[in-house]
Protein backbone atom coordinates (compact mmCIF):
# COMPACT_ATOMS: atom_id res chain seq x y z
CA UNK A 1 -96.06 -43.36 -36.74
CA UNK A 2 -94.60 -40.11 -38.59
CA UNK A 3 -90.93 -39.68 -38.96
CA UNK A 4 -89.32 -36.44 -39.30
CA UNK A 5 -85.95 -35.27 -40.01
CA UNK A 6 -83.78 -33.56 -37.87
CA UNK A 7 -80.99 -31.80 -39.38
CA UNK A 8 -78.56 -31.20 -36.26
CA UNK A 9 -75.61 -28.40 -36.82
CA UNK A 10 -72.41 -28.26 -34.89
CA UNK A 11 -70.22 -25.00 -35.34
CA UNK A 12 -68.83 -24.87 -37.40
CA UNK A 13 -69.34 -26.90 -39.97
CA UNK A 14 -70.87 -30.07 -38.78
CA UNK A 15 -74.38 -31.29 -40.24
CA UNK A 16 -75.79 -34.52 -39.37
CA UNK A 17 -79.28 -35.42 -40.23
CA UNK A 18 -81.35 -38.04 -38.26
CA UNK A 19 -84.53 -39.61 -38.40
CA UNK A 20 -86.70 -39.68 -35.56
CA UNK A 21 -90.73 -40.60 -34.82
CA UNK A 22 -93.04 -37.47 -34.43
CA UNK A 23 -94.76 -38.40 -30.98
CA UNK A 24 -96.26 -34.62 -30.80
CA UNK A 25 -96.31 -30.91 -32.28
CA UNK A 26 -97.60 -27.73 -31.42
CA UNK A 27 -96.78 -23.89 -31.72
CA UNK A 28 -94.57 -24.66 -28.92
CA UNK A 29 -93.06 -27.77 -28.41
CA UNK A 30 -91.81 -30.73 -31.10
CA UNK A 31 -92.12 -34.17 -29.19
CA UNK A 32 -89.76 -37.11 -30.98
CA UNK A 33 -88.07 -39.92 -30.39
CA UNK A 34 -85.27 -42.05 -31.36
CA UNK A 35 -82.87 -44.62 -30.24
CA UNK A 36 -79.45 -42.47 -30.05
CA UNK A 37 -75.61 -43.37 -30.59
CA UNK A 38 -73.92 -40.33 -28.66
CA UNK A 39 -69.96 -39.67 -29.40
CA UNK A 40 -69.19 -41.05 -25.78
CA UNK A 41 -71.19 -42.86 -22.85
CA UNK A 42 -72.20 -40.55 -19.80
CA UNK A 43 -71.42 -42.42 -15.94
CA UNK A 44 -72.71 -41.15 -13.61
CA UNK A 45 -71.98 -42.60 -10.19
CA UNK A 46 -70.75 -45.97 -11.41
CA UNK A 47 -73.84 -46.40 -13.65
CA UNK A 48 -74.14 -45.96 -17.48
CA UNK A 49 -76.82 -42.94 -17.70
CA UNK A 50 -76.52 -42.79 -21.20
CA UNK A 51 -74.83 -45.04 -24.39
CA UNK A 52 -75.46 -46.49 -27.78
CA UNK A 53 -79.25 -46.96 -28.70
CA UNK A 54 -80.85 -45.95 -25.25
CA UNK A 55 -83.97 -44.77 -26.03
CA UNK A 56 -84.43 -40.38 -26.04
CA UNK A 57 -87.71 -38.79 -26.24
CA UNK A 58 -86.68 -34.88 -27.24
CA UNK A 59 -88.66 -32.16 -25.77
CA UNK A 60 -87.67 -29.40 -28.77
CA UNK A 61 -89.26 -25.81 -27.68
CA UNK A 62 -90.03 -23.20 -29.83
CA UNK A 63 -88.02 -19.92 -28.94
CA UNK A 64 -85.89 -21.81 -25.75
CA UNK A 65 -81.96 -22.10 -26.31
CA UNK A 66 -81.92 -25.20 -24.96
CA UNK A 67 -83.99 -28.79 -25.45
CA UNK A 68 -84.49 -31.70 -22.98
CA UNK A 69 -84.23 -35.27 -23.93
CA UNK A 70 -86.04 -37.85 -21.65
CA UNK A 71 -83.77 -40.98 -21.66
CA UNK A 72 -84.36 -44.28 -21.09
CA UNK A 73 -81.45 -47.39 -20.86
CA UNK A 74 -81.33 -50.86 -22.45
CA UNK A 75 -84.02 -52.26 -19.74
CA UNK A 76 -86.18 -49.32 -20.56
CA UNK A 77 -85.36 -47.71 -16.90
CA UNK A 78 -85.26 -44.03 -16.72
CA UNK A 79 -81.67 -43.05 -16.39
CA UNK A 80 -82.02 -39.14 -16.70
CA UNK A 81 -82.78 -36.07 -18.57
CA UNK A 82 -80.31 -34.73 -21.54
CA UNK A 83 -80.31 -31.48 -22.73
CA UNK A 84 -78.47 -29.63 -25.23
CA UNK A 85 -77.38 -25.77 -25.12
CA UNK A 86 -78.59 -24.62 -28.82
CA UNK A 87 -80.12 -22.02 -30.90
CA UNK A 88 -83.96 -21.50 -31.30
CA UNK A 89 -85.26 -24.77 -33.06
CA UNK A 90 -86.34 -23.61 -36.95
CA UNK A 91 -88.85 -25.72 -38.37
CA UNK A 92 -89.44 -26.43 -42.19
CA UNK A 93 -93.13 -27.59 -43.13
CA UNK A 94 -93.94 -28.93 -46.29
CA UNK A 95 -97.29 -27.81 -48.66
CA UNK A 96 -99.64 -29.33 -46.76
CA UNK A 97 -98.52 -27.61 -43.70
CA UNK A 98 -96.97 -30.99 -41.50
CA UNK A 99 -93.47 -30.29 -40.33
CA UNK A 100 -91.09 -31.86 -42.65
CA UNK A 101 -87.42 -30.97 -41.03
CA UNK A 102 -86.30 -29.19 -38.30
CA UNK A 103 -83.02 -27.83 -37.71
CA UNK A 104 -81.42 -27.42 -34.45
CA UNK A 105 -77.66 -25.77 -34.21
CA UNK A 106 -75.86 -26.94 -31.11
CA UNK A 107 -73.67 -24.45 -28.91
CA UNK A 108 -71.42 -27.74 -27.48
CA UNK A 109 -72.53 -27.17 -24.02
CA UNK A 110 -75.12 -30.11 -22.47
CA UNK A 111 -76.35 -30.82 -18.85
CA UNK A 112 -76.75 -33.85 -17.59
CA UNK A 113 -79.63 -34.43 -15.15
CA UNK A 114 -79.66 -37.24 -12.63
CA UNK A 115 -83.22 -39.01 -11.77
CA UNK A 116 -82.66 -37.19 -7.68
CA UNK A 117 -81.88 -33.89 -9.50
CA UNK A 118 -78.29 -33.60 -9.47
CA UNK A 119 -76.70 -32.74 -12.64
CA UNK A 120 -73.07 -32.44 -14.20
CA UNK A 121 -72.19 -30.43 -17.11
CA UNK A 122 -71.28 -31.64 -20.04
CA UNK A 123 -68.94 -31.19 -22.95
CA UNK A 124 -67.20 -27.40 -21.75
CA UNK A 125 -63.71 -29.08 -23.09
CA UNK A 126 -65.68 -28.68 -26.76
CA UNK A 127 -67.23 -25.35 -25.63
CA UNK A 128 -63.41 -23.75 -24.78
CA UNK A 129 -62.57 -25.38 -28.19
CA UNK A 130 -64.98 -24.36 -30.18
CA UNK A 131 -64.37 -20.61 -28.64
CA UNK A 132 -60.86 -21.15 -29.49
CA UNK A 133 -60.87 -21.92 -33.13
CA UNK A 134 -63.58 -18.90 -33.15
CA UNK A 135 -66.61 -21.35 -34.53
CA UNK A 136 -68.75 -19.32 -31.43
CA UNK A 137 -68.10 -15.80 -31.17
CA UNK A 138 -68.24 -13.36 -27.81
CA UNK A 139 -72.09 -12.87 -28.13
CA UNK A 140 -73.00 -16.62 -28.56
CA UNK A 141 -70.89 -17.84 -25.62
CA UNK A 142 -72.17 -14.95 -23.38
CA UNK A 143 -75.59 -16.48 -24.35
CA UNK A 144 -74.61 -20.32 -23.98
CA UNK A 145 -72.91 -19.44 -20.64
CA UNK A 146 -76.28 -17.57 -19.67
CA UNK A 147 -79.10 -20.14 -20.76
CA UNK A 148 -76.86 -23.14 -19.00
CA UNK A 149 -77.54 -21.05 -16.12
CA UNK A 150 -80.94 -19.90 -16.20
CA UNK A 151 -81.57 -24.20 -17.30
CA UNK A 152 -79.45 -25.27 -13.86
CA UNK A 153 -82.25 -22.68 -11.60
CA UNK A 154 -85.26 -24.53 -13.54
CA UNK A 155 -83.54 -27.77 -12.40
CA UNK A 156 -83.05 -26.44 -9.14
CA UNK A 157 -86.50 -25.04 -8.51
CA UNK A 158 -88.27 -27.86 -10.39
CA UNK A 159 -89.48 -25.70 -12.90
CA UNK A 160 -87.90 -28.25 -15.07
CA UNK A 161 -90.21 -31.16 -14.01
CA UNK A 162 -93.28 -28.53 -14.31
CA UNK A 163 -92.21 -27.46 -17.77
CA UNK A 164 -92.13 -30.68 -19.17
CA UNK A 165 -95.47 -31.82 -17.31
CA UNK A 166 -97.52 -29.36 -19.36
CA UNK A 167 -96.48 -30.83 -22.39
CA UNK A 168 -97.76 -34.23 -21.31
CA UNK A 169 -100.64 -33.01 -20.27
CA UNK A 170 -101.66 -31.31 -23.15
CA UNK A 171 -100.37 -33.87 -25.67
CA UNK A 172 -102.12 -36.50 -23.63
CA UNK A 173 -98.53 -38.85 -24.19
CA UNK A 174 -98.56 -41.92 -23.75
CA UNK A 175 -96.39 -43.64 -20.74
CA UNK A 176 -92.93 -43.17 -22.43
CA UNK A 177 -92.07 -46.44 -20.57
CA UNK A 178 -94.40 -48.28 -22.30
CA UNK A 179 -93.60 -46.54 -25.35
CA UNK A 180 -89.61 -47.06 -25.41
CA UNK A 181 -90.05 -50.67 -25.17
CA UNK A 182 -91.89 -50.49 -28.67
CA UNK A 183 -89.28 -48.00 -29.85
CA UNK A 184 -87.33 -49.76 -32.80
């Protein structure tokens, strides 16, 4: 399988770079996956949703503000969907035109979505932080604020679930339960 490197940003002057398997790419969508190692575990409800190498498959689309990661725990289980507030994904492809990078800058703010389709925001003490110490200016936070909304009415009118369907179905992926447990 393909890796590619993701070069992640964090305002403002983070840069962390991370390898991860190309499942899938088109003119709209990167598909990849990786085991992850997030700053702090997510609980929700008594239950660890999401912790050090649970298994992600991203959802990156072109021209969104936002991405969706499909994550799965220790036993493989669905725990939840992940997604990250963030500039437009920009893609680097090397001379024989396959995607060799891509570059994602994170805007701090992150939704957590439960299996029954409750969610909890995540991360706003970074967001008012970040804001503070001016690494996001007026304009960016308007926007942040305004796609973490418009993402919480996909979730709420399952044009989340619908959204992320197409891309399976055109990608023909493979079960991603079958496919974490191979994940290394």
């Amino acid at each position: 399988m393909e890796t590619v490197t993701l070069t992640y940003k964090r305002p403002p002057d983070r840069v962390n770079h991370f390898q991860q398997q190309l499942l899938y790419i088109d003119d709209d969508v990167i598909v990849t996956s990786q085991r992850v190692k997030p700053s702090s575990p997510i609980v929700q409800n008594g239950e660890t949703v999401l912790a050090d190498n649970f298994a992600a498959v991203w959802f990156v689309f072109t021209g969104l503000w936002y991405d969706i990661g499909k994550v799965y725990n220790l036993d493989n289980e669905w725990t939840g969907y992940y997604c990250d507030i963030m500039k437009p994904v920009k893609r680097r492809m090397n001379t024989a035109g396959e995607l060799d990078c891509f570059e994602i800058t994170d805007l701090f703010l992150d939704l957590w979505i439960n299996p029954d389709g409750t969610y909890e925001i995540q991360d706003e003490d970074e967001f008012e932080e970040a804001i503070q110490i001016g690494a996001i200016d007026t304009e960016l936070e308007r926007k942040a604020r305004d796609v973490l909304d418009t993402l919480i009415a996909k979730v709420e009118d399952g044009h989340l679930d619908s959204l992320l369907q197409d891309v399976f179905d055109r990608a023909q992926l493979p079960d991603l339960q079958d496919y974490v447990e191979k994940l290394a």
